[in-house]
C-alpha atoms as a PDB file:
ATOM      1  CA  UNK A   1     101.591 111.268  96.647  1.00  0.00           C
ATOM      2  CA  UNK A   2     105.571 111.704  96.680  1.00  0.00           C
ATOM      3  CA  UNK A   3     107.406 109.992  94.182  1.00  0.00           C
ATOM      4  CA  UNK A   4     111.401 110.129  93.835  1.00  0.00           C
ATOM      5  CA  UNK A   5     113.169 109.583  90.703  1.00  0.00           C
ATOM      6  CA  UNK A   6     116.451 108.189  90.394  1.00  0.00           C
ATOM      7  CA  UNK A   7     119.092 107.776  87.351  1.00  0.00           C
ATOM      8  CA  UNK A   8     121.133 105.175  86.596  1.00  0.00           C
ATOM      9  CA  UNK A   9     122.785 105.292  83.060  1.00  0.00           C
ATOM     10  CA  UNK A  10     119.533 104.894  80.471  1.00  0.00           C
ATOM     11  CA  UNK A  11     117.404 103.171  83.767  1.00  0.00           C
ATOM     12  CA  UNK A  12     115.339 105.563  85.462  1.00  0.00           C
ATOM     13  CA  UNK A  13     113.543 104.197  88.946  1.00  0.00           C
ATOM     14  CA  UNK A  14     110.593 106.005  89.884  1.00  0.00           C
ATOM     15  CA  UNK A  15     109.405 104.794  93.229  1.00  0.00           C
ATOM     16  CA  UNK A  16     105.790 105.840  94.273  1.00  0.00           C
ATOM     17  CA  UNK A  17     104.970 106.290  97.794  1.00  0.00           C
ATOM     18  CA  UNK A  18     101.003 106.244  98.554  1.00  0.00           C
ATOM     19  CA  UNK A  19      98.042 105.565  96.416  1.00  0.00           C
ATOM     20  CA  UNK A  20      97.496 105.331  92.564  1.00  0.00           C
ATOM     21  CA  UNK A  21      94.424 107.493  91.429  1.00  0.00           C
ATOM     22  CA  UNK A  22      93.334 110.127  89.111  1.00  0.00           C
ATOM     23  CA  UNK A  23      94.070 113.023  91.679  1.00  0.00           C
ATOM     24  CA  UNK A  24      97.587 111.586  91.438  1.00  0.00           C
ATOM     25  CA  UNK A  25      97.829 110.146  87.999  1.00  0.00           C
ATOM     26  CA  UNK A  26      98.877 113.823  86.494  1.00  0.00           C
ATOM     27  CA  UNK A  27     101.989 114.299  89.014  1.00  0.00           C
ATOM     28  CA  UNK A  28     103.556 110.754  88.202  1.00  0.00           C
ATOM     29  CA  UNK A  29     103.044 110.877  84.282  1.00  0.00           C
ATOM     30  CA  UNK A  30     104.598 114.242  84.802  1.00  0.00           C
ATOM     31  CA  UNK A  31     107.840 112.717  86.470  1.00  0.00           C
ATOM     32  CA  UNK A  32     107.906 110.252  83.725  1.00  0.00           C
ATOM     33  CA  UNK A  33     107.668 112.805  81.421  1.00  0.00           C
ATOM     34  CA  UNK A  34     110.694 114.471  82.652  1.00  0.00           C
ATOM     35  CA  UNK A  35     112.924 111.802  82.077  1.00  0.00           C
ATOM     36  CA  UNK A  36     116.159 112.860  79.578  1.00  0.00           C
ATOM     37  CA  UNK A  37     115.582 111.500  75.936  1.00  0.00           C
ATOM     38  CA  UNK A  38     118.870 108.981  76.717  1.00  0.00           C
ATOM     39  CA  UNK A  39     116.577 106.968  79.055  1.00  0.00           C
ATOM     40  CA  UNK A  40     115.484 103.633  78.183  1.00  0.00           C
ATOM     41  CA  UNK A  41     113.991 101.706  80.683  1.00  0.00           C
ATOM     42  CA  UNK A  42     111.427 102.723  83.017  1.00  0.00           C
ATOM     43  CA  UNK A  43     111.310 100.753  86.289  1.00  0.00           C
ATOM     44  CA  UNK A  44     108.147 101.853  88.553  1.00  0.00           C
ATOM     45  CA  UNK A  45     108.835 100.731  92.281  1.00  0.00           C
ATOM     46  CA  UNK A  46     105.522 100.755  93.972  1.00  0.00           C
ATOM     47  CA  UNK A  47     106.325  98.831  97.404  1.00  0.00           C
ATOM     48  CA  UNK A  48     105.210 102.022  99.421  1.00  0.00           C
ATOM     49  CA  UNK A  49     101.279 101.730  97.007  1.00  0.00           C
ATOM     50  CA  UNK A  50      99.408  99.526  98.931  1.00  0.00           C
ATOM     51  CA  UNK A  51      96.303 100.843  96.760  1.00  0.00           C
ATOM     52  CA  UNK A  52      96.165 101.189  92.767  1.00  0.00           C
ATOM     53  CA  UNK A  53      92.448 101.860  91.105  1.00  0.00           C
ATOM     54  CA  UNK A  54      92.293 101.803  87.302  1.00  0.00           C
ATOM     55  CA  UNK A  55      94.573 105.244  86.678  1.00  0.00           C
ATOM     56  CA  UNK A  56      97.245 102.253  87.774  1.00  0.00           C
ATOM     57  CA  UNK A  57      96.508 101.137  84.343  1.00  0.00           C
ATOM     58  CA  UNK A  58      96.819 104.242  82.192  1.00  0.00           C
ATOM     59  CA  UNK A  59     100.240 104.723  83.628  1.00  0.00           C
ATOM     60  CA  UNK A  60     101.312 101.384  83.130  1.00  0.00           C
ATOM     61  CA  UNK A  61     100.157 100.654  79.788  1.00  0.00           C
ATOM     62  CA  UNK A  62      99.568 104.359  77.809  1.00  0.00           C
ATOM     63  CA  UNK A  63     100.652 104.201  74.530  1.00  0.00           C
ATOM     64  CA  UNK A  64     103.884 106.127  73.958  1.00  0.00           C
ATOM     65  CA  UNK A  65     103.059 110.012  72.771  1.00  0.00           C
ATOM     66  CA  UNK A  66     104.860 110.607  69.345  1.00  0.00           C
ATOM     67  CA  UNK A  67     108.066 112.564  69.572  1.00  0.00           C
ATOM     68  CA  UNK A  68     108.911 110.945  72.983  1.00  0.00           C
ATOM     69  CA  UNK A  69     110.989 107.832  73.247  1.00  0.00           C
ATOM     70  CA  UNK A  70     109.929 104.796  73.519  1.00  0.00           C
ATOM     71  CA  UNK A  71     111.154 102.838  76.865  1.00  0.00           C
ATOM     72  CA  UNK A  72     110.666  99.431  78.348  1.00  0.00           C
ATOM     73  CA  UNK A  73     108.777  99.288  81.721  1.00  0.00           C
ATOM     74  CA  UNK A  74     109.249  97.564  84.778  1.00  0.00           C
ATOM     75  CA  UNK A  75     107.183  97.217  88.119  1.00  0.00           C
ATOM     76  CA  UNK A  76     108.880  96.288  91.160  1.00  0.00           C
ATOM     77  CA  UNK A  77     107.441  95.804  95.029  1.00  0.00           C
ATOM     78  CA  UNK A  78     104.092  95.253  93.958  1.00  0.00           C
ATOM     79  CA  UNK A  79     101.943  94.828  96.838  1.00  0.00           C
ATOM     80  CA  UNK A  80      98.553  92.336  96.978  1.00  0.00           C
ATOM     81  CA  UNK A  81      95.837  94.703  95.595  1.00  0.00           C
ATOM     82  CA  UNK A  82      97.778  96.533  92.739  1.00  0.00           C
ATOM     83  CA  UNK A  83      99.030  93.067  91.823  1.00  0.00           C
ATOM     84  CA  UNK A  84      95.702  91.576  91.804  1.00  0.00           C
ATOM     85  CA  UNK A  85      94.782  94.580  89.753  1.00  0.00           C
ATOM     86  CA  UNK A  86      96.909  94.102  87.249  1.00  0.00           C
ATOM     87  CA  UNK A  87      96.187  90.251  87.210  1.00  0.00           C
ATOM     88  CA  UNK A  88      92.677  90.985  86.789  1.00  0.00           C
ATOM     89  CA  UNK A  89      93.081  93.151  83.782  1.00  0.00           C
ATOM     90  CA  UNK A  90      95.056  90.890  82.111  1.00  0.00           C
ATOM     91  CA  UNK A  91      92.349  88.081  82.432  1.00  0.00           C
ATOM     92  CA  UNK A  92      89.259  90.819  81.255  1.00  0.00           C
ATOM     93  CA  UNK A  93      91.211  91.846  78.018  1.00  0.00           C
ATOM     94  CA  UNK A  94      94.641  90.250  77.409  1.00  0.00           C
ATOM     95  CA  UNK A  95      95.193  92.674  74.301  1.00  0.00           C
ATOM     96  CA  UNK A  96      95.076  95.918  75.677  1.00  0.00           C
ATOM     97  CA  UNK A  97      96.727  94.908  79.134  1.00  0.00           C
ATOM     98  CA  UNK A  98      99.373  92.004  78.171  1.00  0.00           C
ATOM     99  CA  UNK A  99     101.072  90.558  80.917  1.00  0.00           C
ATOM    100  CA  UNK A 100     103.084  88.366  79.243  1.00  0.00           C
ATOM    101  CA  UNK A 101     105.244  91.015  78.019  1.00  0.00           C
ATOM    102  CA  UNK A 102     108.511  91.234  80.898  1.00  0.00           C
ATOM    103  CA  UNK A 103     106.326  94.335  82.698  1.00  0.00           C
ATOM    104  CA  UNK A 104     106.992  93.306  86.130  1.00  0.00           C
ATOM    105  CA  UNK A 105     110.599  92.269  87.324  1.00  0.00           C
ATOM    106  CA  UNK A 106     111.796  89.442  90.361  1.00  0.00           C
ATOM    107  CA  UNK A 107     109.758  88.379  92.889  1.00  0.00           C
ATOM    108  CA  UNK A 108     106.821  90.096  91.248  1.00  0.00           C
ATOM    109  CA  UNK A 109     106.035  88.102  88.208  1.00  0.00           C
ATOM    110  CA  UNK A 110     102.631  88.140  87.157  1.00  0.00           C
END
């Protein structure tokens, strides 16, 4: 797993390149982690993740830790199976994975 971040006033883009898993769940909560408190909006590209399993899920939709700020997410570039993924979540149990919140941005509306 390689994932770059990039700043752009309180928008931070981190864009994952290879699969979503446990093995790499720890490195990209990690980058998000990093982030600088001024940091509002998190947009995750994952157009180079052609495979999510359910560690997709615990990054996208883990509760904010106290004492860290909270931030609006975004997905962009998301491919066929971490889209279905997500689609499928959101039809098993709407409350805990609600896609009708704006999570995923342009083309990739849920």
């Amino acid at each position: 797993m390689n994932a770059v971040t990039t700043l752009s006033g309180t928008t931070a883009t981190i864009t994952a390149r290879g699969d979503i898993d446990f093995d790499t769940l720890p490195p990209l909560r990690a980058a998000g982690d990093a982030l600088p408190a001024h940091v509002t909006g998190l947009r995750w590209d994952l157009n180079h993740t052609l495979f999510m399993d359910v560690a997709g899920l615990h990054l996208l939709f883990a509760p904010t830790p106290p004492g860290r700020p909270d931030r609006r997410i975004t997905v962009t570039g998301l491919r066929p199976q971490p889209l279905r993924l997500l689609r499928l979540a959101a039809e098993t149990n709407p409350a805990a994975f609600p896609l009708d919140r704006p999570l995923c941005g342009g083309r990739d509306r849920v």
